[in-house]
Protein backbone atom coordinates (compact mmCIF):
# COMPACT_ATOMS: atom_id res chain seq x y z
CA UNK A 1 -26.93 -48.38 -67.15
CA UNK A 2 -25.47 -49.13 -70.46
CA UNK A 3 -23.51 -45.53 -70.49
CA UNK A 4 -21.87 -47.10 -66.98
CA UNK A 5 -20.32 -50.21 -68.26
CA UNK A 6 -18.73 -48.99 -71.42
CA UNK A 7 -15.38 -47.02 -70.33
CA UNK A 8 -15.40 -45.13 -73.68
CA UNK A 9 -19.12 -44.26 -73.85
CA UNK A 10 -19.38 -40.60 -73.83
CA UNK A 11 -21.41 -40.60 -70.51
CA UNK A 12 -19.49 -42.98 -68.66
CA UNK A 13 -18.07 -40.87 -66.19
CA UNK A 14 -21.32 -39.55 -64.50
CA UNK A 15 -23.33 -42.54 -65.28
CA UNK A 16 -20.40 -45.30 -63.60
CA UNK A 17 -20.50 -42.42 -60.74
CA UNK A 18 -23.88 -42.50 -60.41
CA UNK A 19 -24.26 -46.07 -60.22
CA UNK A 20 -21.37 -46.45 -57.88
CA UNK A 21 -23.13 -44.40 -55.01
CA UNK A 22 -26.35 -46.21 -55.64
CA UNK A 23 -27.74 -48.08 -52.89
CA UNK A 24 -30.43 -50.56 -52.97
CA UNK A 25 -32.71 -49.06 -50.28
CA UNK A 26 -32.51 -45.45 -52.29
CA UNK A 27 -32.20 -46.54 -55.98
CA UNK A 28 -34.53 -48.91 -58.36
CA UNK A 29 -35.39 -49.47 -61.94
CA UNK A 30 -37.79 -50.90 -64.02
CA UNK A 31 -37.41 -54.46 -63.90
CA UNK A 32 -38.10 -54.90 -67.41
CA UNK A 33 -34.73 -52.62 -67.90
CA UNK A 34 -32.53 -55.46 -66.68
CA UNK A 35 -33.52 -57.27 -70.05
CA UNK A 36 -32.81 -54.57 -71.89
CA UNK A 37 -29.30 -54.16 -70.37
CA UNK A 38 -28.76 -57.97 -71.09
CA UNK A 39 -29.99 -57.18 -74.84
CA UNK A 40 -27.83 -54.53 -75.46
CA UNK A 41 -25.08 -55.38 -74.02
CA UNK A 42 -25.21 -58.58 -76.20
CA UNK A 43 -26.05 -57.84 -79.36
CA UNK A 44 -23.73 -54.45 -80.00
CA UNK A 45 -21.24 -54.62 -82.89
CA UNK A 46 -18.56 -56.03 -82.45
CA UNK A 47 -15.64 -55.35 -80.21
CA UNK A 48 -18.16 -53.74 -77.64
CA UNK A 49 -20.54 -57.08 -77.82
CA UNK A 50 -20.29 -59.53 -74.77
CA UNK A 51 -21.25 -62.52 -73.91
CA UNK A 52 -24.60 -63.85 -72.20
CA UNK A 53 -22.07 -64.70 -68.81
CA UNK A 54 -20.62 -61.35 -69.13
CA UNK A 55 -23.64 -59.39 -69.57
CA UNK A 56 -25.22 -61.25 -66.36
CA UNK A 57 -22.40 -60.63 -64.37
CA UNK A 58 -23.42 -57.05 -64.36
CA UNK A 59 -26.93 -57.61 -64.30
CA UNK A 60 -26.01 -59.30 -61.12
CA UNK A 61 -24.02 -55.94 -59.98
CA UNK A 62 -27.33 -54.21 -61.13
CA UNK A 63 -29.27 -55.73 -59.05
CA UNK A 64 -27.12 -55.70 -55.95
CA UNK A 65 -27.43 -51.95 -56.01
CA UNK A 66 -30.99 -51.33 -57.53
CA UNK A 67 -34.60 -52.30 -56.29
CA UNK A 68 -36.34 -53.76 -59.20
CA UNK A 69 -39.65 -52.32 -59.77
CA UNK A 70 -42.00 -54.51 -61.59
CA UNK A 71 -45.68 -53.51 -62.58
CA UNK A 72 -48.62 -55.49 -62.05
CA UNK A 73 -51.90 -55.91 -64.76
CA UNK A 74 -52.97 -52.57 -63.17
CA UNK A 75 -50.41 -51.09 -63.53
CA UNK A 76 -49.91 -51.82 -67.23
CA UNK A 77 -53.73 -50.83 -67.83
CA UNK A 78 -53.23 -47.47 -66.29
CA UNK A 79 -50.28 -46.36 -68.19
CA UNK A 80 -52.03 -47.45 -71.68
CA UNK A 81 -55.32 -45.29 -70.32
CA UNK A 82 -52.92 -42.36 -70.00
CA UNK A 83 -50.72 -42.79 -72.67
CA UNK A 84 -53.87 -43.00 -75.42
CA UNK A 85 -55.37 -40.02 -73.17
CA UNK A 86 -51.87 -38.38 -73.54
CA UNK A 87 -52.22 -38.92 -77.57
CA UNK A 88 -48.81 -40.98 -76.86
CA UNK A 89 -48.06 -43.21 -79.55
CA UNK A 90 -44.98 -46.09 -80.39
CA UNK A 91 -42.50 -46.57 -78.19
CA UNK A 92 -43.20 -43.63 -76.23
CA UNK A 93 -45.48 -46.49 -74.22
CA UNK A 94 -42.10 -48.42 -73.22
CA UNK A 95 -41.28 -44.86 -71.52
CA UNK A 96 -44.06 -44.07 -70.14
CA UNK A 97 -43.90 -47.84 -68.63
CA UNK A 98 -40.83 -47.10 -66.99
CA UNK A 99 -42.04 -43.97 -65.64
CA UNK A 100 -44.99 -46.02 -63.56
CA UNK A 101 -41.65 -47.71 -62.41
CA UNK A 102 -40.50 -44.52 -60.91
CA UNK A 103 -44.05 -43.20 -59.23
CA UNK A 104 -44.40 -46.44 -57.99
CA UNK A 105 -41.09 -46.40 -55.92
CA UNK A 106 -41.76 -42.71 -55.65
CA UNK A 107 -38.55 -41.81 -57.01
CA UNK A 108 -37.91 -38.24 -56.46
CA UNK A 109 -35.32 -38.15 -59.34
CA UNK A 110 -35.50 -40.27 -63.28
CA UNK A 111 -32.33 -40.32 -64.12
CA UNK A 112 -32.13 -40.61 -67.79
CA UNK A 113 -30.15 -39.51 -71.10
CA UNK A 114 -33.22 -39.47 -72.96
CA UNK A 115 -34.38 -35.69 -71.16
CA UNK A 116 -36.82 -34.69 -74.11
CA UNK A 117 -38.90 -38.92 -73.87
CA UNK A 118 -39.81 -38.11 -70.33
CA UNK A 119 -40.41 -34.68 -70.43
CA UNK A 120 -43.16 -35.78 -72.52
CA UNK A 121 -44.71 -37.83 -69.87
CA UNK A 122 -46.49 -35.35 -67.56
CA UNK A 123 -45.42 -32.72 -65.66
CA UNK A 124 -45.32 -35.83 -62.60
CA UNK A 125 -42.54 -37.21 -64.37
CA UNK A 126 -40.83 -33.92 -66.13
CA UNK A 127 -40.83 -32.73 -62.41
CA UNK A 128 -38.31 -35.31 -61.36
CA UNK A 129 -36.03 -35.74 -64.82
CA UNK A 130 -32.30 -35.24 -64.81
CA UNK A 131 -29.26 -36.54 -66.58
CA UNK A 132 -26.83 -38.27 -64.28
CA UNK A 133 -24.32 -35.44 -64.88
């Protein structure tokens, strides 16, 4: 989502086109990414940095185009249980968070730039993994 709002990001291209033929009733994220959109979008260096309005006013384009998937206390308890039993560790959690994201919406395809985090997640998730190219 980031890749698709910078022109001059190396994946903008495929990841603006992407987005573009996204429609709600086929496409969703991770509710929890929408906050990381609005905290990357606002605190990159400088000239690429914009402001809170700014970075809302594409949240709101996010959203008009994306289901947001949010987990529940179940949910969250489930992917820990697998992650430990997985011997994930860090940040790999965050990941695997958004990957409950995308069985609970049964997703058929994760798009992602970050192939080699998910493939780590499971052959349910490494099934569906692609780059938006």
């Amino acid at each position: 989502m980031i890749a698709a709002f910078y022109p001059d990001h190396p994946h903008h291209t495929p990841s603006f086109g992407l987005l573009r033929r996204s429609r709600v009733s086929q496409s969703a994220c991770a509710l929890h990414s929408l906050a990381e959109v609005y905290c990357n979008l606002t605190r990159m260096p400088a000239p690429a940095r914009v402001g809170p309005d700014q970075a809302l006013l594409y949240i709101a384009s996010l959203r008009e185009r994306l289901t947001q998937i949010a987990l529940v206390d179940t949910d969250y308890a489930q992917v820990l249980e697998s992650a430990a039993a997985a011997g994930l560790a860090g940040a790999a959690v965050y990941d695997a968070l958004l990957a409950q994201c995308a069985l609970k919406f049964r997703a058929d395809v994760v798009y992602t730039w970050n192939l080699r985090d998910f493939l780590r997640l499971g052959p349910e998730i490494a099934a569906r993994v692609r780059t938006p190219a």
